[in-house]
Protein backbone atom coordinates (compact mmCIF):
# COMPACT_ATOMS: atom_id res chain seq x y z
CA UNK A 1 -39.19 -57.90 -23.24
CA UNK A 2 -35.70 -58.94 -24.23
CA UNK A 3 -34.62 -61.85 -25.84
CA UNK A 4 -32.50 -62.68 -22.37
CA UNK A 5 -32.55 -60.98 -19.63
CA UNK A 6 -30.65 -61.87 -16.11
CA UNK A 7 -32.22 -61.31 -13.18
CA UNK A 8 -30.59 -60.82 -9.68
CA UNK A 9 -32.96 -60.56 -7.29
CA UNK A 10 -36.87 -62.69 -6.67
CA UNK A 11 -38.02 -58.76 -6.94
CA UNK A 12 -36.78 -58.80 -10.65
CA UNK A 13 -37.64 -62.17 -11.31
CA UNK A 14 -41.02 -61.67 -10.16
CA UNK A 15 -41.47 -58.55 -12.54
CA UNK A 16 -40.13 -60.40 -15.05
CA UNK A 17 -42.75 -63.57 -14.60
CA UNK A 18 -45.46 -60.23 -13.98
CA UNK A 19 -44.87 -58.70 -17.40
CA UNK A 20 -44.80 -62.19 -19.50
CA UNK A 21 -48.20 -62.77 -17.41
CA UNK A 22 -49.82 -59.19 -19.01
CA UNK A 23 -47.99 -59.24 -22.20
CA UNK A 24 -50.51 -62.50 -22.70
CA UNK A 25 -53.44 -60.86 -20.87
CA UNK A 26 -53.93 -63.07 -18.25
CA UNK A 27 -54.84 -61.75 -14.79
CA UNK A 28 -53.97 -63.71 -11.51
CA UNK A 29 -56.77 -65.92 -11.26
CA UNK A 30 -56.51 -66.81 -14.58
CA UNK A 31 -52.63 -67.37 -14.84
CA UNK A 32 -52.35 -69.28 -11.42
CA UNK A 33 -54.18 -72.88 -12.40
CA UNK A 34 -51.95 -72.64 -15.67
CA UNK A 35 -49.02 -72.39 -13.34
CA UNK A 36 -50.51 -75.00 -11.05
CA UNK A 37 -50.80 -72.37 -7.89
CA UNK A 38 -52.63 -70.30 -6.22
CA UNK A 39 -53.19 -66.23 -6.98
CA UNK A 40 -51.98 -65.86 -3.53
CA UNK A 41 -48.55 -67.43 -4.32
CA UNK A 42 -48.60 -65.94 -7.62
CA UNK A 43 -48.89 -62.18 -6.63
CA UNK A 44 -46.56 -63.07 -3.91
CA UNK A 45 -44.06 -64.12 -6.23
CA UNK A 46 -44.20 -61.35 -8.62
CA UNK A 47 -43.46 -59.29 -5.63
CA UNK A 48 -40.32 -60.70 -5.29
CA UNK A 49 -41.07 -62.92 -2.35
CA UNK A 50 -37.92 -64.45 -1.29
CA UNK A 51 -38.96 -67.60 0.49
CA UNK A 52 -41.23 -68.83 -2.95
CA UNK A 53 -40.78 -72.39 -3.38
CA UNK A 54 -38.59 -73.63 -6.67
CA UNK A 55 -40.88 -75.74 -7.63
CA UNK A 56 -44.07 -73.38 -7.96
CA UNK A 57 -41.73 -70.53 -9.39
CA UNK A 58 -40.79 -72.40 -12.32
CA UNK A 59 -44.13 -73.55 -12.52
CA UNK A 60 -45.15 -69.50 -12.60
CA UNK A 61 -41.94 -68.79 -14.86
CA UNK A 62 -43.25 -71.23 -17.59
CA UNK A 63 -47.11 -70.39 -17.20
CA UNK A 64 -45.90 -66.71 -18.01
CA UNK A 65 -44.51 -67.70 -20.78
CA UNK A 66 -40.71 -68.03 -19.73
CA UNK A 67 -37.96 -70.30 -19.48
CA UNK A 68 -35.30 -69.74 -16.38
CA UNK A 69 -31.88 -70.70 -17.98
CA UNK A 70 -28.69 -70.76 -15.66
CA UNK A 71 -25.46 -69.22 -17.08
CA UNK A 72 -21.70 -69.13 -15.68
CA UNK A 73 -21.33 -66.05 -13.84
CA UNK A 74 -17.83 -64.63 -14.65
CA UNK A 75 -14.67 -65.09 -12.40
CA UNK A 76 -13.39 -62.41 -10.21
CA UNK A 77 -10.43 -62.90 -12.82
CA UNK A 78 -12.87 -61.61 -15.65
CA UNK A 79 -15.48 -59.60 -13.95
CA UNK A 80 -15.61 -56.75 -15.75
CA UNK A 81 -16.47 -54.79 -12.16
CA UNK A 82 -13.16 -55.92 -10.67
CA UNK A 83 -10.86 -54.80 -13.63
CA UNK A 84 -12.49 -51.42 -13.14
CA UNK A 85 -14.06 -51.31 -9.24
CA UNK A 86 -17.28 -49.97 -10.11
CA UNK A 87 -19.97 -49.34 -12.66
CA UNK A 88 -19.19 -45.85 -13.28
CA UNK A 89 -15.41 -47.20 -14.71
CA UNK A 90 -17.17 -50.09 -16.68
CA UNK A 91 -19.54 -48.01 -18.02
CA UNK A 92 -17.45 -44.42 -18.89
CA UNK A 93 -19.87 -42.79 -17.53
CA UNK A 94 -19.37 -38.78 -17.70
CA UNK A 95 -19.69 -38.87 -13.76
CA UNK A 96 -18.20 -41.46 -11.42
CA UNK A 97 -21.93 -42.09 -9.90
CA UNK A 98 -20.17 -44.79 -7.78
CA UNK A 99 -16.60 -43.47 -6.82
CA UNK A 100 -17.20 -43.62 -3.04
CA UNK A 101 -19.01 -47.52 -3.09
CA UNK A 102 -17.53 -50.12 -5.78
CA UNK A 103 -19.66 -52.47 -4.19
CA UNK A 104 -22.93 -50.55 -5.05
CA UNK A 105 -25.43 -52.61 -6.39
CA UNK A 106 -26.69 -52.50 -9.95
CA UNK A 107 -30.26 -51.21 -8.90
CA UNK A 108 -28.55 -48.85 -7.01
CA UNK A 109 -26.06 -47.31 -9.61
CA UNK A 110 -29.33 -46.99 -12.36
CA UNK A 111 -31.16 -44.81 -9.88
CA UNK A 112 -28.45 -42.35 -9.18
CA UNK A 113 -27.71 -41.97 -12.64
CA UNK A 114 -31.37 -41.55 -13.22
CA UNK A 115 -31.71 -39.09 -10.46
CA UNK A 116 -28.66 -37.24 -12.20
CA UNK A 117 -30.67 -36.93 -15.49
CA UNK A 118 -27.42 -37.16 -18.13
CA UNK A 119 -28.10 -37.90 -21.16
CA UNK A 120 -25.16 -40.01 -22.29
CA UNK A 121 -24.60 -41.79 -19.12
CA UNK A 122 -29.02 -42.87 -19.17
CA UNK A 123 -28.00 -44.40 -22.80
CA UNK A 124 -25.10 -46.28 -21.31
CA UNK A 125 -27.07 -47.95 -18.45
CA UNK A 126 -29.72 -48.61 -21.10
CA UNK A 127 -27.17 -50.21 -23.60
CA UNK A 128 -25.32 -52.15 -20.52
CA UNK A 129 -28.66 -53.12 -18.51
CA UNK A 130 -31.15 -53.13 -21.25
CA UNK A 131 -34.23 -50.72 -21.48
CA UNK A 132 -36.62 -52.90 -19.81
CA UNK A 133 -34.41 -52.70 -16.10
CA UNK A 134 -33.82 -49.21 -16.44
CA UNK A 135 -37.57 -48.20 -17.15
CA UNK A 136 -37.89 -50.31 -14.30
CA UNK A 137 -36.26 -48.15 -11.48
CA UNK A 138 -38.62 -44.93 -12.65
CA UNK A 139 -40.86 -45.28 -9.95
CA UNK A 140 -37.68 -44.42 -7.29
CA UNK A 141 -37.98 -40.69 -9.08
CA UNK A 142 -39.52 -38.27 -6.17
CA UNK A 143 -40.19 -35.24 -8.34
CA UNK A 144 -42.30 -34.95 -11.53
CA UNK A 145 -40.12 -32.63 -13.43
CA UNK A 146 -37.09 -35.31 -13.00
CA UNK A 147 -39.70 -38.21 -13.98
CA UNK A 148 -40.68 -36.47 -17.39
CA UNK A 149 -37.24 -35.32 -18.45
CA UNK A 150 -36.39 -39.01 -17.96
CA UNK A 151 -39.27 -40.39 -19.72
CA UNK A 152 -38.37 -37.79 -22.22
CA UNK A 153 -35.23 -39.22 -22.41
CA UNK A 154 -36.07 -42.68 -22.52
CA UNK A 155 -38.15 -42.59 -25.54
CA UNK A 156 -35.46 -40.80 -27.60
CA UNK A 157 -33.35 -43.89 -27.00
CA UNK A 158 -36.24 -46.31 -27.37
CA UNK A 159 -36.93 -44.67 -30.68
CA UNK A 160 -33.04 -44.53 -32.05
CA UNK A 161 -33.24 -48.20 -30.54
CA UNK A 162 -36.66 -48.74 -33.10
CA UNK A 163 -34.98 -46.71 -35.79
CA UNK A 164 -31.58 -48.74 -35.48
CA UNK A 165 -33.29 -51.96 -35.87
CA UNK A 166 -35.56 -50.85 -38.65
CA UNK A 167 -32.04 -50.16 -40.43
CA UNK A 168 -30.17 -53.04 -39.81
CA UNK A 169 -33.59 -54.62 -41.25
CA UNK A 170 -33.46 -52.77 -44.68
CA UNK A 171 -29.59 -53.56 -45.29
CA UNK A 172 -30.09 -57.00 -44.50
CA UNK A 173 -32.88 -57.59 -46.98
């Protein structure tokens, strides 16, 4: 899991809170009296219930081992949609994925350039959205033969991602 990650929806927040939960092997029952809930309100909330009290999501947040930190959106002045109109200008991808909706949501944009299966615009979302919310939107992939050539793809960039770190590692020593 990154460092930071923003989330825009409870259905991201919640898979968020769901993945800190595994990544410390805890299952429902035993995360929810750390958070001070129920497992009812706990699997409800990692499902990205929208009416989940404040309270008892921060509660979740921190039992999963998370912090929620709030951060200035930017303006419409500096928005780097509006100086551009859409993700597909933001992003150069190789295909304007979004030329017909500038308003098309985020989740939205990474599954049509998924579905498109280019290599060079799947490592831009990566690099813009980070690999975790890209991996993410796999499951909207229909057919099998689209899946693996994106998993495929994935990997290659999670392993240049490995390999890049491992470098900056060495020279820094």
């Amino acid at each position: 899991m990154n460092e930071q990650q923003i989330f825009h929806t409870p259905e991201e927040l919640g898979k968020l809170a769901r993945a800190g939960r595994k990544s410390q092997k805890l299952g429902l029952r035993a995360a929810a009296p750390r958070a001070n809930v129920g497992p009812r309100f706990l699997s409800e909330f990692e499902r990205g219930k929208p009416t989940a009290e404040f309270a008892k999501v921060i509660s979740a947040v921190h039992a999963a081992g998370l912090d929620l930190a709030v951060v200035k959106r930017p303006t419409d002045k500096t928005s780097p949609l509006n100086k551009t109109g859409c993700y597909s200008g933001l992003l150069s991808t190789e295909f304007p994925y979004d030329w017909s909706n500038s308003k098309m949501s985020a989740k939205t944009f990474i599954r049509k350039v998924l579905k498109a299966s280019r290599f060079n615009d799947v490592l831009k979302i990566v690099s813009y959205f980070g690999f975790n919310t890209v991996s993410n939107e796999l499951s909207c992939l229909k057919d099998t033969a689209a899946s693996d050539k994106i998993i495929s793809m994935l990997l290659r960039i999670q392993k240049g991602m490995l390999l890049a770190r491992c470098q900056h590692h060495d020279t820094a020593s």
